[in-house]
N, C-alpha and C. Protein backbone atom coordinates (compact mmCIF):
# COMPACT_ATOMS: atom_id res chain seq x y z
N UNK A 1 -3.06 128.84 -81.50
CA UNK A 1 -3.94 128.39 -80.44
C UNK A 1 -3.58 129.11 -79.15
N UNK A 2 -4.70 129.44 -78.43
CA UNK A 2 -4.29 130.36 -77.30
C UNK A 2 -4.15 129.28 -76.21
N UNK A 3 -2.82 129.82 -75.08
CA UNK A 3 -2.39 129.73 -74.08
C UNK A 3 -3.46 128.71 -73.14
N UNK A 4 -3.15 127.94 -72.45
CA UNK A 4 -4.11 127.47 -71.25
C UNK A 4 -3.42 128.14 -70.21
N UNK A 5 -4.28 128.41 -69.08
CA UNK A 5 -3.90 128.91 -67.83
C UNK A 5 -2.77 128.16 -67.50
N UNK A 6 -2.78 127.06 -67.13
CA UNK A 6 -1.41 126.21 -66.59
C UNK A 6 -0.10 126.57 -67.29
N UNK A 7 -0.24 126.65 -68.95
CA UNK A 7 0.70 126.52 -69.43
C UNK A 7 0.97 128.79 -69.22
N UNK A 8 0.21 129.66 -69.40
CA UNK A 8 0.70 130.77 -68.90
C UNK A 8 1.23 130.65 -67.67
N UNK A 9 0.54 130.23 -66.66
CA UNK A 9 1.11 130.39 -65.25
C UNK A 9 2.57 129.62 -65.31
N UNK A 10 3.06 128.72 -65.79
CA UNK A 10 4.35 128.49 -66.20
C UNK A 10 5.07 129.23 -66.67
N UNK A 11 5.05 129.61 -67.77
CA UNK A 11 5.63 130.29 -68.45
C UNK A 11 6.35 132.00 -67.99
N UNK A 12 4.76 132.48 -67.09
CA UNK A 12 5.38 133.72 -66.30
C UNK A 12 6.02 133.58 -65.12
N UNK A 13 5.97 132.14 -64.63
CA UNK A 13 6.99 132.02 -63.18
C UNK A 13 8.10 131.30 -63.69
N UNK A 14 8.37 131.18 -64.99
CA UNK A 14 9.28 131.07 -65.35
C UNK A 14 10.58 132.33 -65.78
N UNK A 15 10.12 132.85 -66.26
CA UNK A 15 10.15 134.22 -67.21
C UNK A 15 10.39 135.08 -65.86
N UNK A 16 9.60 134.63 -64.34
CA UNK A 16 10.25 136.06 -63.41
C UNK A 16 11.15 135.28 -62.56
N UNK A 17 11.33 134.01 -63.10
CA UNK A 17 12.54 133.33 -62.18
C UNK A 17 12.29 132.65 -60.90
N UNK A 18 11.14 132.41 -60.66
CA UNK A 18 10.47 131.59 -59.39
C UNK A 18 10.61 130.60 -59.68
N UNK A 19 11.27 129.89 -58.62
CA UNK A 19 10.88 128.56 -58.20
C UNK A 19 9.26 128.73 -57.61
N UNK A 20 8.22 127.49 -57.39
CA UNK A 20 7.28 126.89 -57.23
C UNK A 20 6.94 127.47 -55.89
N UNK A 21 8.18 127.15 -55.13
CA UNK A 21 7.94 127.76 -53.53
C UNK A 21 8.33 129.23 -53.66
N UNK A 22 9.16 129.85 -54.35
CA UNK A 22 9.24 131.33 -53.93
C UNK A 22 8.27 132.08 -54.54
N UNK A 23 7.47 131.66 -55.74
CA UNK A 23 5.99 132.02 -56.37
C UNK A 23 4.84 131.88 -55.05
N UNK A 24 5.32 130.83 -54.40
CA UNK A 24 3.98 129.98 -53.41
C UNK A 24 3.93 131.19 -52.01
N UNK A 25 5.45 131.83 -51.91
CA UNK A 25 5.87 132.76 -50.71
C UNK A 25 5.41 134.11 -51.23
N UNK A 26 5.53 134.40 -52.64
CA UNK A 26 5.18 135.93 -53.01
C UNK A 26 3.96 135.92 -52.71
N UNK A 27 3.11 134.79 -53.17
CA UNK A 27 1.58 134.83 -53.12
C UNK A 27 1.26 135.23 -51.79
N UNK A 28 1.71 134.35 -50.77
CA UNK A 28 1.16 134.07 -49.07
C UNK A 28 1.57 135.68 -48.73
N UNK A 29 3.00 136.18 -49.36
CA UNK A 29 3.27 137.64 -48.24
C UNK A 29 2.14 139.14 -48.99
N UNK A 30 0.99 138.05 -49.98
CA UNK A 30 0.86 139.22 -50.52
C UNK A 30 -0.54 139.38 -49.86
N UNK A 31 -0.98 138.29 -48.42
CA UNK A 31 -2.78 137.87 -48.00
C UNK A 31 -2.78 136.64 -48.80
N UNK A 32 -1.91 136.11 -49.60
CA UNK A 32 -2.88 135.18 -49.89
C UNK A 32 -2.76 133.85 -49.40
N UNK A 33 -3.13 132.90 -49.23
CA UNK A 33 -2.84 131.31 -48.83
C UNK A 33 -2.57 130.02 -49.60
N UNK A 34 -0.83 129.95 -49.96
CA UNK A 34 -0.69 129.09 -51.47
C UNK A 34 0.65 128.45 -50.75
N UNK A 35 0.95 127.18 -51.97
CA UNK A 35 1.92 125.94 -51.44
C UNK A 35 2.59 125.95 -52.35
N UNK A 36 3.83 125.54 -52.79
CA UNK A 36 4.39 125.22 -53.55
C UNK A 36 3.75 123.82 -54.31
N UNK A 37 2.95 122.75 -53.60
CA UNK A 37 2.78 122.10 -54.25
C UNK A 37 1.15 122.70 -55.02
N UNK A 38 0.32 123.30 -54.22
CA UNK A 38 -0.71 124.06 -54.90
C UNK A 38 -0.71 124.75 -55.95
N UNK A 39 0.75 125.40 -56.06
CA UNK A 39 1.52 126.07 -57.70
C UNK A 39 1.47 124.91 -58.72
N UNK A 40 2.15 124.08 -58.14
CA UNK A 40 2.37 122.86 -59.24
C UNK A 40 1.08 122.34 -59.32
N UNK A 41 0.10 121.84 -58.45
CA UNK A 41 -0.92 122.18 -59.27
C UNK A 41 -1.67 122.82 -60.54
N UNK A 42 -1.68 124.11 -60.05
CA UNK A 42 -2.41 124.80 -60.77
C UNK A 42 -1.90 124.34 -62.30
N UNK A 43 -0.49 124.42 -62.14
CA UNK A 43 0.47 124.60 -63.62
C UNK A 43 0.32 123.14 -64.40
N UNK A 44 -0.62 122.16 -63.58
CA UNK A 44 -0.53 120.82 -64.13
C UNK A 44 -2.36 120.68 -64.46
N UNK A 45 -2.77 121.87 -63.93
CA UNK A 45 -4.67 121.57 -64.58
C UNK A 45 -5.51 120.88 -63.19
N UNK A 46 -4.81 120.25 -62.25
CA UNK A 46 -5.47 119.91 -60.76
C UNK A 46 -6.38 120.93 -60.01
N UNK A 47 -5.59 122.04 -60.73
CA UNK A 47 -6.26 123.16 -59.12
C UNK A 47 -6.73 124.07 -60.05
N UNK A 48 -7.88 124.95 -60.20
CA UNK A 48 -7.88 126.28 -60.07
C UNK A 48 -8.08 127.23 -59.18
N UNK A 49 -7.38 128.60 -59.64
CA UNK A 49 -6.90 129.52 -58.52
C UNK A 49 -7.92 130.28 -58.19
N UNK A 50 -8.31 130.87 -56.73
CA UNK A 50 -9.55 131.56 -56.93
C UNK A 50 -9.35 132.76 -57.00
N UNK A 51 -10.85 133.78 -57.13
CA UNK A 51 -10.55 134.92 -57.68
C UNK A 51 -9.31 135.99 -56.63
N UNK A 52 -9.08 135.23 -55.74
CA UNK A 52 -8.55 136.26 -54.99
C UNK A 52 -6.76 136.01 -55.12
N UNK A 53 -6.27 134.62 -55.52
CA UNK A 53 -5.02 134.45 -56.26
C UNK A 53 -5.40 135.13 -57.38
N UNK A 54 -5.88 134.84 -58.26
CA UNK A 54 -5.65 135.52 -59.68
C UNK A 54 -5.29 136.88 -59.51
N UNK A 55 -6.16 137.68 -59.10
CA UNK A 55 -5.76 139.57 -58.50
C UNK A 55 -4.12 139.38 -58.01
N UNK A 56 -4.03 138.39 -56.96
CA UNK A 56 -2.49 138.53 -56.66
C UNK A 56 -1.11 137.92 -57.69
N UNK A 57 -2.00 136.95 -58.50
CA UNK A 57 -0.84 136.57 -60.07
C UNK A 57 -0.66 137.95 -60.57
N UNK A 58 -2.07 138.76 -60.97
CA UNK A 58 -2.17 139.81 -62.14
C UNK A 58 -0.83 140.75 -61.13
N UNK A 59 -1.26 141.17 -60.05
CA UNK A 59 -0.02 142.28 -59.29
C UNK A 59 1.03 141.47 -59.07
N UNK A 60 1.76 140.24 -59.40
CA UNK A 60 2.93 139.92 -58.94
C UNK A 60 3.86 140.00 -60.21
N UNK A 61 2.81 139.55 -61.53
CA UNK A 61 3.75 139.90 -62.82
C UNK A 61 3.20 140.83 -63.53
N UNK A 62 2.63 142.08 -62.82
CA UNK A 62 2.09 143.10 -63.58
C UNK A 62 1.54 142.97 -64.71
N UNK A 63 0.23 141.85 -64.49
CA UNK A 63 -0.54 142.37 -65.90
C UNK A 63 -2.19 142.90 -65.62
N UNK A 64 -2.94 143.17 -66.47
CA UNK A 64 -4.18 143.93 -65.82
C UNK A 64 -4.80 142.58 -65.28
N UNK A 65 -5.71 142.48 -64.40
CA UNK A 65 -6.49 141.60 -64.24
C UNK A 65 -7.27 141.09 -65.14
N UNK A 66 -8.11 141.45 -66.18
CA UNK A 66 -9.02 140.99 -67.06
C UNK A 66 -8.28 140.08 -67.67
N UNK A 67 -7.11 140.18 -67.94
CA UNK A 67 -5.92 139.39 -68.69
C UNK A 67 -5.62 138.11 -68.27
N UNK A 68 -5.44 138.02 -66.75
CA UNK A 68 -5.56 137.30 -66.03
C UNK A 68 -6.69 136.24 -65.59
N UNK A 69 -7.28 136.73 -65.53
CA UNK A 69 -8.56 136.19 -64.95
C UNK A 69 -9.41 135.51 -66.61
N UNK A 70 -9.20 136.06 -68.00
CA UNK A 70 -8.99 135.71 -69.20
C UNK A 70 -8.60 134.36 -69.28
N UNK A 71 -7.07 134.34 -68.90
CA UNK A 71 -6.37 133.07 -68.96
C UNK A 71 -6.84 132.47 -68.61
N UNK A 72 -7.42 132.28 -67.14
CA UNK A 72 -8.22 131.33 -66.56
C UNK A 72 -10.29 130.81 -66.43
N UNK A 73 -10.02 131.16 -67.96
CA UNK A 73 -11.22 131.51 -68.04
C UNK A 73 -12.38 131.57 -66.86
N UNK A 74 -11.96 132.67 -66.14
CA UNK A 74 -12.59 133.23 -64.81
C UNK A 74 -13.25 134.83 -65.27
N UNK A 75 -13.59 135.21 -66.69
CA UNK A 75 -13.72 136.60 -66.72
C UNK A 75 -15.75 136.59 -66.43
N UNK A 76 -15.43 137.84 -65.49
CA UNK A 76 -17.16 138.03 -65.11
C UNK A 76 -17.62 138.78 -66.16
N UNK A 77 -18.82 138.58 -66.06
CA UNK A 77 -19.98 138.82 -67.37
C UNK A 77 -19.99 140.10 -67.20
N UNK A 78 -19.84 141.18 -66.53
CA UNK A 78 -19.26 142.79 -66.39
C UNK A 78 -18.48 143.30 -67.06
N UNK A 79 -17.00 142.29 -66.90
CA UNK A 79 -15.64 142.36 -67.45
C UNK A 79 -16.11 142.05 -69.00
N UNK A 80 -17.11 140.82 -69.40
CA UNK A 80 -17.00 140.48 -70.81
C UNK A 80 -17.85 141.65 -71.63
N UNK A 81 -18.59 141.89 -70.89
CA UNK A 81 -19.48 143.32 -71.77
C UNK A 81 -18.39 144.69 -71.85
N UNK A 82 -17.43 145.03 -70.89
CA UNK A 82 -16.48 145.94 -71.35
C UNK A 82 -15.74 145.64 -72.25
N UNK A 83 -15.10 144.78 -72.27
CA UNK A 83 -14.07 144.42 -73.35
C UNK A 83 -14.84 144.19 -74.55
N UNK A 84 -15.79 143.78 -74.62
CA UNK A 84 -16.82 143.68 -76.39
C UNK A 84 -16.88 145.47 -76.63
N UNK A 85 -16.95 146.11 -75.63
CA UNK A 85 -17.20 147.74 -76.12
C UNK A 85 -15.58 148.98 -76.12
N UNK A 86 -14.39 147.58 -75.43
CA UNK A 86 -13.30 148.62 -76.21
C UNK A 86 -12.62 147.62 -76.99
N UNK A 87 -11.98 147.96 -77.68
CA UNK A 87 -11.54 147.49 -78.93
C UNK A 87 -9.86 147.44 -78.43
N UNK A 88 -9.06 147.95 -77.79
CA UNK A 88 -8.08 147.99 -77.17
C UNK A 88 -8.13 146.32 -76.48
N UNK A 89 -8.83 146.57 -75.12
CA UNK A 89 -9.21 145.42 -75.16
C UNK A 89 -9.13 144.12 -75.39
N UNK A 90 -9.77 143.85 -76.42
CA UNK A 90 -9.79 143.02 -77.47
C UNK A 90 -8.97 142.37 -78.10
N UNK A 91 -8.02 143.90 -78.40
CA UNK A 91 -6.80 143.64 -79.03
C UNK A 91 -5.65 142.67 -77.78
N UNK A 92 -5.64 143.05 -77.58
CA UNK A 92 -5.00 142.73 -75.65
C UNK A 92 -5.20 141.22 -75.66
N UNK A 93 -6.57 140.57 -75.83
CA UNK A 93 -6.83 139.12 -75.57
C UNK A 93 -6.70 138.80 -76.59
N UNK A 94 -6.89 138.90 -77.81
CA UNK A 94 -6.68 138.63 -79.06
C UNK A 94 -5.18 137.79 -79.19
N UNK A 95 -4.06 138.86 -78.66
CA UNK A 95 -2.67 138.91 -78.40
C UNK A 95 -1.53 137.82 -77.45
N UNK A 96 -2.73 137.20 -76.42
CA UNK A 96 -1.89 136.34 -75.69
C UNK A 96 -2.57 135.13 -75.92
C-alpha cells in the first residue's frame, strides 16, 4: 500500500534528522512561511501544504517535484499526462 503524504513527510524529516521546528526553519529560510506546529500538522492529516511548500519539501530532501507533489496527491493534469507518456516515470511512482 502506498505511502500517505503525512506518513512520507515523517518519515523524510525523520531520515534528514529534523526536528519539527528545524524542518519549520529550513522551510521559512527557503521564502517560505511554516511553524513547527504547521509541520506537525501536516504529518498528522490537519493541514495540507501548498503548492509552494511542496517545491520547497521536493528541494530540501532532494526529490523531483512530481514525486512530491504525487505524495500529496497535488499532481497537475500536465504533470499526469507526462508521466502516462514516460515510463521512467512511472516506474518512479510505482516505487514509493
Amino acid at each position: 500500500m502506498e505511502k500517505t503524504f503525512p506518513e512520507w513527510l515523517k518519515e523524510k524529516r525523520d531520515a534528514a534528522g529534523y526536528s519539527h521546528r528545524k524542518l519549520a526553519s529550513e522551510i521559512s529560510g527557503r521564502g517560505g512561511n511554516m511553524s513547527a506546529s504547521n509541520i506537525c500538522r501536516m504529518e498528522s492529516g490537519e493541514r495540507q501544504p501548498s503548492e509552494t511548500i511542496l517545491y520547497q519539501l521536493a528541494e530540501l530532501f532532494e526529490e523531483e517535484a512530481y514525486l512530491v507533489f504525487h505524495m500529496a496527491r497535488r499532481l497537475p493534469v500536465a504533470w499526469q499526462l507526462k508521466i502516462v507518456k514516460d515510463l521512467e516515470m512511472m516506474k518512479k511512482l510505482a516505487s514509493i
